[in-house]
N, C-alpha and C. Protein backbone atom coordinates (compact mmCIF):
# COMPACT_ATOMS: atom_id res chain seq x y z
N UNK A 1 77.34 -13.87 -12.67
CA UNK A 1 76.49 -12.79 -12.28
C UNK A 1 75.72 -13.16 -11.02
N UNK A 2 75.66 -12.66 -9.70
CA UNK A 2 75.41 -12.35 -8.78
C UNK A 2 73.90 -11.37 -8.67
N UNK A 3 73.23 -11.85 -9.03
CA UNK A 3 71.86 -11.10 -8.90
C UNK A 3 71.24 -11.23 -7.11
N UNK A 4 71.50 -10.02 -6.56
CA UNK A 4 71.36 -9.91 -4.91
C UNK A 4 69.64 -9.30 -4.79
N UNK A 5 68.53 -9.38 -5.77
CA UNK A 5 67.61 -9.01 -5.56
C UNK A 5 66.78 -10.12 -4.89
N UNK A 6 66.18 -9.56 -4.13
CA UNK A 6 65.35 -10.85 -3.17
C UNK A 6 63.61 -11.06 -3.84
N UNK A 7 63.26 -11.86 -3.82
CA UNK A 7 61.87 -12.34 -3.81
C UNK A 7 60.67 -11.52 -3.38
N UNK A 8 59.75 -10.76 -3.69
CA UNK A 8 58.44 -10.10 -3.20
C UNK A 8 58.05 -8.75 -3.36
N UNK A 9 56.91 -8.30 -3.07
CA UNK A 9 56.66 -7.37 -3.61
C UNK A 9 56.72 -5.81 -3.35
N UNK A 10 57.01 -4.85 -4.36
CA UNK A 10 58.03 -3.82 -4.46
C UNK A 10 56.86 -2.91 -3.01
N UNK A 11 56.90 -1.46 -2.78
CA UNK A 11 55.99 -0.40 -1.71
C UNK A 11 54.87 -0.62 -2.69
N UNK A 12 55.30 0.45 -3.89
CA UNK A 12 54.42 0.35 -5.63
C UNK A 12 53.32 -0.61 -5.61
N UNK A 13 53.47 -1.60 -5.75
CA UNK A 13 52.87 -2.78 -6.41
C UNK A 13 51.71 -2.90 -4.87
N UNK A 14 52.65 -3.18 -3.89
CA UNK A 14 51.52 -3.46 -2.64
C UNK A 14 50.12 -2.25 -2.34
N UNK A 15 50.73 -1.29 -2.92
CA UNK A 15 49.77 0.07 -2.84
C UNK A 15 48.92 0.04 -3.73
N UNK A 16 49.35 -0.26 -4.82
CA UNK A 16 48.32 -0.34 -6.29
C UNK A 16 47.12 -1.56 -6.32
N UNK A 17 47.54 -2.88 -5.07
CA UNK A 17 46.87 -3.68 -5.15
C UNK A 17 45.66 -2.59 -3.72
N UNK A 18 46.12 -2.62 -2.96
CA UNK A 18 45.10 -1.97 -1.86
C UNK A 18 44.08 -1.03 -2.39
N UNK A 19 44.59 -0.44 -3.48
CA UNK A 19 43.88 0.92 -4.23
C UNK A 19 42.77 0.20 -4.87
N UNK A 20 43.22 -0.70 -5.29
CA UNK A 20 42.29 -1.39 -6.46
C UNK A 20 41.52 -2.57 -5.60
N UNK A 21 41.67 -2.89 -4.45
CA UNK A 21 41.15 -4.15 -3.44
C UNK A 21 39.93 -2.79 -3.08
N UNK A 22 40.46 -1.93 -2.10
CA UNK A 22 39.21 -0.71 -2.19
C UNK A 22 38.29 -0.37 -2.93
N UNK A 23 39.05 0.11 -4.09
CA UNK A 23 38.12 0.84 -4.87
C UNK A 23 36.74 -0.56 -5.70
N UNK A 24 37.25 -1.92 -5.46
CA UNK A 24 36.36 -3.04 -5.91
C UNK A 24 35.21 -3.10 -4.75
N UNK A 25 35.79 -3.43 -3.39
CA UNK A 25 35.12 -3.17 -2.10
C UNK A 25 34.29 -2.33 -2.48
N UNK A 26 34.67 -0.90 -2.43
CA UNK A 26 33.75 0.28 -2.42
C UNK A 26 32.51 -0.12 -3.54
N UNK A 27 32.59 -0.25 -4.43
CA UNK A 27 31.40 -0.98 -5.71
C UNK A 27 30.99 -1.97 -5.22
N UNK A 28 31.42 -2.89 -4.46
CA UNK A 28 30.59 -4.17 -3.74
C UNK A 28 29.56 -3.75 -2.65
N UNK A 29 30.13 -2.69 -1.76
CA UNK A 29 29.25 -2.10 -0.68
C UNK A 29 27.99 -1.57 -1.09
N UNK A 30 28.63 -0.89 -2.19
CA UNK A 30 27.53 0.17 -2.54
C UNK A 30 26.69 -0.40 -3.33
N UNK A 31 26.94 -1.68 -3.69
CA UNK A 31 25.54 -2.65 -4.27
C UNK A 31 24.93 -3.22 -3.66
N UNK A 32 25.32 -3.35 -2.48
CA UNK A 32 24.81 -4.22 -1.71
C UNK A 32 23.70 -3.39 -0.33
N UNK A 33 24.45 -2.40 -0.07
CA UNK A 33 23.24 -1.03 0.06
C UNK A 33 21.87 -0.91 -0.81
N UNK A 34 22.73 -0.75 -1.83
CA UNK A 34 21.54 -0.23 -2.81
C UNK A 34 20.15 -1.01 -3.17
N UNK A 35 20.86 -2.49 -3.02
CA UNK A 35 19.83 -3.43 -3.31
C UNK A 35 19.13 -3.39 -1.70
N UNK A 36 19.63 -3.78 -0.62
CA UNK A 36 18.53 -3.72 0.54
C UNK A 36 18.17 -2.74 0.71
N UNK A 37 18.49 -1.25 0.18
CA UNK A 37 17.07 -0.28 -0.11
C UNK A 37 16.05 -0.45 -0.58
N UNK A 38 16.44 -0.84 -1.67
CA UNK A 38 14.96 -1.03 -3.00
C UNK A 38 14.31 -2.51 -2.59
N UNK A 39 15.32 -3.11 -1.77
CA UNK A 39 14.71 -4.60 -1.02
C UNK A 39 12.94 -3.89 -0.29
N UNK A 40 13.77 -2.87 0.97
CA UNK A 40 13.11 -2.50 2.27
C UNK A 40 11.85 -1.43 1.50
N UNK A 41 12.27 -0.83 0.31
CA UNK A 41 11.32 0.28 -0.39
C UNK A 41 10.04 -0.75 -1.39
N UNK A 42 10.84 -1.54 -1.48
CA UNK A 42 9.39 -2.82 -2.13
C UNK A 42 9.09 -3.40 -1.30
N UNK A 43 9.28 -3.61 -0.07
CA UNK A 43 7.98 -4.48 0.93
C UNK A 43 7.08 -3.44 1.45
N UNK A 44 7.59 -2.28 1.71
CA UNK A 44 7.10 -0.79 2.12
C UNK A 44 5.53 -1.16 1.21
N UNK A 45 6.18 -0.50 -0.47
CA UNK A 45 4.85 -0.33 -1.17
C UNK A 45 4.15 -1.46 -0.82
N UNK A 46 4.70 -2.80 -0.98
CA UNK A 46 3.42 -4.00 -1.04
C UNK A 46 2.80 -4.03 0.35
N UNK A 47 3.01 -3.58 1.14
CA UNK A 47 2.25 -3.61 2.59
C UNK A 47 1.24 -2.61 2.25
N UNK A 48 1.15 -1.46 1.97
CA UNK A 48 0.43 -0.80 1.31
C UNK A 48 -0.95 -1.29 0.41
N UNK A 49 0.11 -2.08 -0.71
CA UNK A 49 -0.76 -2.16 -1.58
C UNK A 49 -1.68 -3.57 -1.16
N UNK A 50 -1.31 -4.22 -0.27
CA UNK A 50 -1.91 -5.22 0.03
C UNK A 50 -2.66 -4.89 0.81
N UNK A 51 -2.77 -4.21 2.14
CA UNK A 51 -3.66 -3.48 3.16
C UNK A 51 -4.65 -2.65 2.47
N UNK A 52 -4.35 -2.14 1.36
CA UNK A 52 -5.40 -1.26 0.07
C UNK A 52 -6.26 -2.51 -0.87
N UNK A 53 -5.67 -3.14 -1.23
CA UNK A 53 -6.08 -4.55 -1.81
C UNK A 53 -7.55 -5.20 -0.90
N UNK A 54 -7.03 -5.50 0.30
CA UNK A 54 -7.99 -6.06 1.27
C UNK A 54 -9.28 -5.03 1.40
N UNK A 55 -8.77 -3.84 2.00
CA UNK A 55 -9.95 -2.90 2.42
C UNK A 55 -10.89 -2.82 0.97
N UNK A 56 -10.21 -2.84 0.07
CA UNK A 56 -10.94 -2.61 -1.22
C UNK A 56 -11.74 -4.18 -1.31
N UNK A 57 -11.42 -4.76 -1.36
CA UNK A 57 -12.34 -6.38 -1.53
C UNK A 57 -13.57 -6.46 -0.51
N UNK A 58 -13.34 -5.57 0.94
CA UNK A 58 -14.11 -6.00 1.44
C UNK A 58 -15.30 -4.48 1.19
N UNK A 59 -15.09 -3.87 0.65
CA UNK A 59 -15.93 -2.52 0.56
C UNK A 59 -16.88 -3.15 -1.17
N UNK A 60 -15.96 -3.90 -1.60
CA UNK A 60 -16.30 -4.46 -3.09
C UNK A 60 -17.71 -4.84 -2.80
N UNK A 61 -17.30 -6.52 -1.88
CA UNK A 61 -18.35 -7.02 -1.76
C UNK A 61 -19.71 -6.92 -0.59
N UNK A 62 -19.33 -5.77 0.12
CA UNK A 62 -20.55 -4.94 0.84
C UNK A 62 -21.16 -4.16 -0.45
N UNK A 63 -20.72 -3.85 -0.78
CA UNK A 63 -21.14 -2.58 -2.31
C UNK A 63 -22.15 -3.44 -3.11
N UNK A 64 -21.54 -4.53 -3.18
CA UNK A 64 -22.36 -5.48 -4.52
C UNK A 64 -23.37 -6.07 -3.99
N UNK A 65 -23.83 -6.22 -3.00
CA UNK A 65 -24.99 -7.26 -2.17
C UNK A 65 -25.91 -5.96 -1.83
N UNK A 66 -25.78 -4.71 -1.54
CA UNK A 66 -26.34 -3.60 -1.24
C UNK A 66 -27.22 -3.27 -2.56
N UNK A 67 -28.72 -3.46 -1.84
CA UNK A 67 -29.74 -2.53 -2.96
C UNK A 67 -29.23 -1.28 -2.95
N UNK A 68 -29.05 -0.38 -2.66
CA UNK A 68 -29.39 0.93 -2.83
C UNK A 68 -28.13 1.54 -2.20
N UNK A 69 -27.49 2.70 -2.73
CA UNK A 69 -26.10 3.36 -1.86
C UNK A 69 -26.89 5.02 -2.39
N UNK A 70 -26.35 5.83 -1.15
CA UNK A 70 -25.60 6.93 -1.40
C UNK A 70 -24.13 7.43 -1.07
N UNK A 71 -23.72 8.56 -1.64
CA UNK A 71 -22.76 9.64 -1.13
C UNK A 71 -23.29 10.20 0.20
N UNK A 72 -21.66 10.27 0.55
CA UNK A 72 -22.26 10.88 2.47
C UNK A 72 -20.96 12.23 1.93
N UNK A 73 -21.23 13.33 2.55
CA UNK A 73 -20.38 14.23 2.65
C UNK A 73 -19.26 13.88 3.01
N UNK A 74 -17.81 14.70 2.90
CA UNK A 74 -16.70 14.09 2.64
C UNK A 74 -15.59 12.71 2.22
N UNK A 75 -16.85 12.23 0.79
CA UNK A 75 -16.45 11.32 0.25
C UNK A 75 -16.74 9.93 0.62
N UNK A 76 -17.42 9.74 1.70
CA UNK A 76 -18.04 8.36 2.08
C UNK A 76 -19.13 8.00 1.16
N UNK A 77 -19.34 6.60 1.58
CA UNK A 77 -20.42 6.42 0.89
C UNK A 77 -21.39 5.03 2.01
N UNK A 78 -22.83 5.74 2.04
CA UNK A 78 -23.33 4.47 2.62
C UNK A 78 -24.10 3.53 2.02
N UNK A 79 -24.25 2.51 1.93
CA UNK A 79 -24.86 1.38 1.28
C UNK A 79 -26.18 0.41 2.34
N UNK A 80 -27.39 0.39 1.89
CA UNK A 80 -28.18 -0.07 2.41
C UNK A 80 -28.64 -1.51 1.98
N UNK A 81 -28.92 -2.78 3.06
CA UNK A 81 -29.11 -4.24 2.65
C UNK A 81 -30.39 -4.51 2.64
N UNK A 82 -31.31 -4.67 0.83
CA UNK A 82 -32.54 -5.01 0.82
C UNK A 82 -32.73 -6.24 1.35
N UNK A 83 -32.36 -7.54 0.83
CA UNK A 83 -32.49 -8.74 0.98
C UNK A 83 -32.11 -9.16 2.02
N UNK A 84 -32.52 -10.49 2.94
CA UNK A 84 -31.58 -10.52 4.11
C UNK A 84 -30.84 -11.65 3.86
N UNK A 85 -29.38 -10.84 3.85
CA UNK A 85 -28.58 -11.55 3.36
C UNK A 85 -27.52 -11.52 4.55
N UNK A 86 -27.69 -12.93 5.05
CA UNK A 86 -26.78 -13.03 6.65
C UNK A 86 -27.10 -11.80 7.78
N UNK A 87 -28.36 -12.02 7.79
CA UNK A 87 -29.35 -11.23 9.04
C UNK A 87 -29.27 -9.57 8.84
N UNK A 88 -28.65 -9.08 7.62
CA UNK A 88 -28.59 -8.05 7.85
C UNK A 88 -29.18 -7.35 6.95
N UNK A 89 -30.92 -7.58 6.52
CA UNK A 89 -32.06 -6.88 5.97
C UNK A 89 -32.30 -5.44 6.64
N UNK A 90 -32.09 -4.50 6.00
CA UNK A 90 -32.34 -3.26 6.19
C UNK A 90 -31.32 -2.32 7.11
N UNK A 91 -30.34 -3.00 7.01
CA UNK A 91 -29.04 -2.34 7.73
C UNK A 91 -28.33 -1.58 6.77
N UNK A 92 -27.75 -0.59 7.86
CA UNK A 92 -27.01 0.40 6.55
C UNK A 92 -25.91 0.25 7.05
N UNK A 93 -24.63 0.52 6.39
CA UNK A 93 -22.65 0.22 6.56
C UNK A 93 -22.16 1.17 5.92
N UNK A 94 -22.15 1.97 6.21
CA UNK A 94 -20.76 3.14 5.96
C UNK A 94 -19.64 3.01 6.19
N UNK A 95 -18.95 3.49 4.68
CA UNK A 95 -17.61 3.54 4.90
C UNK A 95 -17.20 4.92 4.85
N UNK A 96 -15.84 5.58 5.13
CA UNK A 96 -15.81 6.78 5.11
C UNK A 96 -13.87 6.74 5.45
N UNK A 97 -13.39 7.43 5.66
CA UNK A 97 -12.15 8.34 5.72
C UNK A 97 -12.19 9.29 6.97
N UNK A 98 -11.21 8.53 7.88
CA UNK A 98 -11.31 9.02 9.59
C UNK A 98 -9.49 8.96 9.70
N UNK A 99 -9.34 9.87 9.94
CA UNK A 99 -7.60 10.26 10.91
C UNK A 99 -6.73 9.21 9.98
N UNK A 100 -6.81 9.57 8.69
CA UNK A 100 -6.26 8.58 7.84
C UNK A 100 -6.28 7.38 7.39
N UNK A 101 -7.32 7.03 8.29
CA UNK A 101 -7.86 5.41 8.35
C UNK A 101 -9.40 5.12 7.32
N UNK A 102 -8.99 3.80 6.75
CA UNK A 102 -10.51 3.74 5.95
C UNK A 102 -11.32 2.98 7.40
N UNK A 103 -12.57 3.40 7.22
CA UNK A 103 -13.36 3.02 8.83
C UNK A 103 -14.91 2.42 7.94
N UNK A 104 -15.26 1.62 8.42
CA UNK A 104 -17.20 1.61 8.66
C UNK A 104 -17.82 1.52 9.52
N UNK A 105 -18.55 1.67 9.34
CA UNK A 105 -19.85 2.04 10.44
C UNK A 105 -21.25 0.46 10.35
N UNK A 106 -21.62 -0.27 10.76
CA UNK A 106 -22.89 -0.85 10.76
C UNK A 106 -24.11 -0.28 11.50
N UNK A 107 -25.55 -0.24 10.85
CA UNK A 107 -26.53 0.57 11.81
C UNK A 107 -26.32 0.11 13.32
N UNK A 108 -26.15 1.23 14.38
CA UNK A 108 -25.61 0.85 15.31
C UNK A 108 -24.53 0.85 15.99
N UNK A 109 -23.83 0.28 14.95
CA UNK A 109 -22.06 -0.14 16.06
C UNK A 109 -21.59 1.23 16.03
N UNK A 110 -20.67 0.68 16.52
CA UNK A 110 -19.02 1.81 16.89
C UNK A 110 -18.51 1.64 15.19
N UNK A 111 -17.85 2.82 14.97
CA UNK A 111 -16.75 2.62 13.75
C UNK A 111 -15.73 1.47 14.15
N UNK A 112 -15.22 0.77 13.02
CA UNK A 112 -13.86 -0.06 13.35
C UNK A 112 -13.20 -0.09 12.09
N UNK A 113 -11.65 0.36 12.18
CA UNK A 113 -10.73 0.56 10.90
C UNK A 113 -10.39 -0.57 10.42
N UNK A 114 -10.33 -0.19 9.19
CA UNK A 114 -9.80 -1.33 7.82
C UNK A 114 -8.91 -1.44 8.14
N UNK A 115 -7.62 -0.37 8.54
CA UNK A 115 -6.42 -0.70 7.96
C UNK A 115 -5.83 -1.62 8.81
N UNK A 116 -4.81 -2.64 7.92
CA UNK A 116 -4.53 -3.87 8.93
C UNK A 116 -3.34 -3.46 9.71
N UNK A 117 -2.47 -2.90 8.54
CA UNK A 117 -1.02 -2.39 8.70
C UNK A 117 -0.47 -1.03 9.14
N UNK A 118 0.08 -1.06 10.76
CA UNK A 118 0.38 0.11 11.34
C UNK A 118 0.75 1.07 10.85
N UNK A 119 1.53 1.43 9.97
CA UNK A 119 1.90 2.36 9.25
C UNK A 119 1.68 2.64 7.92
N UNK A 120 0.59 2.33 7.34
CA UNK A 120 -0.61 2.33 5.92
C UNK A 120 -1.30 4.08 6.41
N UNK A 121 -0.73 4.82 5.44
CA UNK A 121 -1.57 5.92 6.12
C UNK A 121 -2.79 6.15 4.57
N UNK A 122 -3.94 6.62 4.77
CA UNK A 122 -4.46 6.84 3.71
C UNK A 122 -4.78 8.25 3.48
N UNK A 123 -3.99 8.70 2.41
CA UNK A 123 -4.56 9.71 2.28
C UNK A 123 -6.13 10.61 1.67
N UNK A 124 -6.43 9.85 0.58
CA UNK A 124 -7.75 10.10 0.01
C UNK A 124 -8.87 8.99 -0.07
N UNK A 125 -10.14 9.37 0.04
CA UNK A 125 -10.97 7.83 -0.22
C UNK A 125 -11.60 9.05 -0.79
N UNK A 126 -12.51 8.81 -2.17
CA UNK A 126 -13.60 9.04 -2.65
C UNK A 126 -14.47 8.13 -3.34
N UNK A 127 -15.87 8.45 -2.54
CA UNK A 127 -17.12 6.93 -3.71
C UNK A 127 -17.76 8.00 -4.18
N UNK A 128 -17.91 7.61 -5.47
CA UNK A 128 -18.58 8.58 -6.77
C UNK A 128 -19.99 7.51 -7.39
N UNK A 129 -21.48 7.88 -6.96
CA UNK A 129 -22.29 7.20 -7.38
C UNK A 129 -22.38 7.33 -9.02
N UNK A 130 -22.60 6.29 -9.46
CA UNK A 130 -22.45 6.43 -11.13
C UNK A 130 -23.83 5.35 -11.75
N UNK A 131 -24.52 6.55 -11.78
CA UNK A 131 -26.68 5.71 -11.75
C UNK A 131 -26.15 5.34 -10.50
N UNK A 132 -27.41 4.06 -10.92
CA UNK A 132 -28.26 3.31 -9.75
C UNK A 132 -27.03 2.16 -9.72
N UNK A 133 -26.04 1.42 -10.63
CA UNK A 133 -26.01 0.40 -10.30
C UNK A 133 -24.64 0.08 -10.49
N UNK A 134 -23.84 1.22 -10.36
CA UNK A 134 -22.22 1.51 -10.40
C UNK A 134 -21.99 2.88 -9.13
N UNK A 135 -20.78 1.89 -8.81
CA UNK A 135 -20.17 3.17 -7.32
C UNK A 135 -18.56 2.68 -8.02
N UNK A 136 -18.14 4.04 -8.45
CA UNK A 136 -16.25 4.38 -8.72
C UNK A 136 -15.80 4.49 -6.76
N UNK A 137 -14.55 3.73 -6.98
CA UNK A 137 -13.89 3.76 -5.35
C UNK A 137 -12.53 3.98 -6.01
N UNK A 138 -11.78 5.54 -5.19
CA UNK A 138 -11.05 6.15 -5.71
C UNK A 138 -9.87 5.83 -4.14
N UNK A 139 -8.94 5.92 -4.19
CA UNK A 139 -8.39 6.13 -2.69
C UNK A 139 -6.67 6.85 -3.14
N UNK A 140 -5.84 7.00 -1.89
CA UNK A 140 -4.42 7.11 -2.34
C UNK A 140 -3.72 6.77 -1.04
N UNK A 141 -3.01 6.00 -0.85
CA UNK A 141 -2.48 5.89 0.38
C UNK A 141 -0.77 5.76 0.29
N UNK A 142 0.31 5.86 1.36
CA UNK A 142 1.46 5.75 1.30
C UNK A 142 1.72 5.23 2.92
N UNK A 143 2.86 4.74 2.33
CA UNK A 143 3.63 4.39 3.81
C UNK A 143 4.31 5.33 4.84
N UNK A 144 3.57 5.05 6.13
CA UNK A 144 4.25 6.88 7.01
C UNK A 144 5.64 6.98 6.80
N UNK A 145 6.06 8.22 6.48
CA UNK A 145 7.35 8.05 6.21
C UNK A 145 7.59 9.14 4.59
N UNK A 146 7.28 8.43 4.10
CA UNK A 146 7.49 8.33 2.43
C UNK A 146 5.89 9.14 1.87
N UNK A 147 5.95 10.40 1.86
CA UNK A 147 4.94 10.80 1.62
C UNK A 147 4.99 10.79 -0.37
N UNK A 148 6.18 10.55 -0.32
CA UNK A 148 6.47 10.93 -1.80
C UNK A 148 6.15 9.88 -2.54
N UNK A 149 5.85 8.63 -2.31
CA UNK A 149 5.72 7.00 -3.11
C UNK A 149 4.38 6.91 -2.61
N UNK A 150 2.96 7.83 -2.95
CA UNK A 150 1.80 7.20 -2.93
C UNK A 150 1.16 6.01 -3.71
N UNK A 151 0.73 5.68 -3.53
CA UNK A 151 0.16 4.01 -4.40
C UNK A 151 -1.53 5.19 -4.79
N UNK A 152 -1.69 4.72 -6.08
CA UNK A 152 -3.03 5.41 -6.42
C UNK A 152 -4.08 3.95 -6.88
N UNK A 153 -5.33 3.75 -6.08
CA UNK A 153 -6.02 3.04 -6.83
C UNK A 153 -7.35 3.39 -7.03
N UNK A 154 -7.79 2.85 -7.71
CA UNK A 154 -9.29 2.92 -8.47
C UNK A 154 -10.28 1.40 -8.87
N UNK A 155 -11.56 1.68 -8.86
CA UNK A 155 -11.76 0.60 -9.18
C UNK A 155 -13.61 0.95 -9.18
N UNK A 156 -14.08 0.01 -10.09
CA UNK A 156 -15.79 0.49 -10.32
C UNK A 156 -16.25 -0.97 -9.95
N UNK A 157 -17.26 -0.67 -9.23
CA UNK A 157 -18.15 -1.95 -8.36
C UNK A 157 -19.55 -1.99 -9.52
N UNK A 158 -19.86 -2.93 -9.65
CA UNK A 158 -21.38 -3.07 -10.49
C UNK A 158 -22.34 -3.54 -9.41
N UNK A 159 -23.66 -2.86 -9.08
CA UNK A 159 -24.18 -4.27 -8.02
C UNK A 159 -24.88 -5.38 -9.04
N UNK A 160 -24.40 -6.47 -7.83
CA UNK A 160 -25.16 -7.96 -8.55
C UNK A 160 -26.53 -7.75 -8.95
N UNK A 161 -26.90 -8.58 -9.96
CA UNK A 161 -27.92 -9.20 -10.54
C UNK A 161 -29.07 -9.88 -9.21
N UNK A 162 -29.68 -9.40 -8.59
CA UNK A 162 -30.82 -9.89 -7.80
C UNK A 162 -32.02 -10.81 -8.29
């Protein structure tokens, strides 16, 4: 017997492997997309939440050294320094909500913005006096872009023990 068939592989077989080399490809791509989305969409929020993090620490501890605060119209709030604590006895520091930016004020100066990160937009700040010796700090901010993934935070200041 004379078997004249040669060695390798049939049209069939070479097609079925390409189909299936693709269609594996195609599931490799598309994971690999998917993950440097949600890569690029989680540094997004944490720039956010870290630029919100900061402005909030430093409004914390102006808040807590401050005898006395009020509410300022459209959600600011100003805080006045009894004690002189690093030369600044009887100075007042406002914070407030300007062109999306958290901003303060010292008696005197120019405003200068919190936000560290160029594209941190904020949308809401509210300070809610609560008595004499609690201020609620409400805010909402998102990354320009993504109006839809706001970060919401909150947080209640006590002032110190004098």
């Amino acid at each position: 017997m004379n078997n004249s068939r040669t060695k390798g592989f049939t049209l069939i077989e070479i097609i079925v492997a390409i189909g299936l080399f693709s269609i594996v490809s195609f599931i490799a791509i598309t994971a690999v997309l998917s993950i440097t989305a949600a890569s690029a969409h989680s540094q997004r929020t944490r720039a956010v939440s870290d630029t919100m993090g900061f402005i909030f620490e430093d409004i914390v501890r102006n808040i807590q050294v401050s005898t006395a605060y009020e509410e300022l119209s459209g959600g600011g709030i100003r805080a006045v320094y009894g004690e002189d604590i690093q030369n600044t006895a009887g100075q007042e520091l406002e914070y407030f909500l300007a062109e999306d930016n958290i901003v303060y004020k010292r008696s005197g100066d120019n405003t200068v913005a919190l936000n560290t990160a160029d594209r941190v937009v904020v949308d809401s700040l509210i300070f809610t006096v609560l008595g004499g010796d609690r201020v609620r700090i409400q805010a909402r901010a998102h990354f320009a872009g993504e109006e839809d993934q706001k970060i919401h935070l909150q947080t209640t200041v006590l002032k110190r023990v004098q």
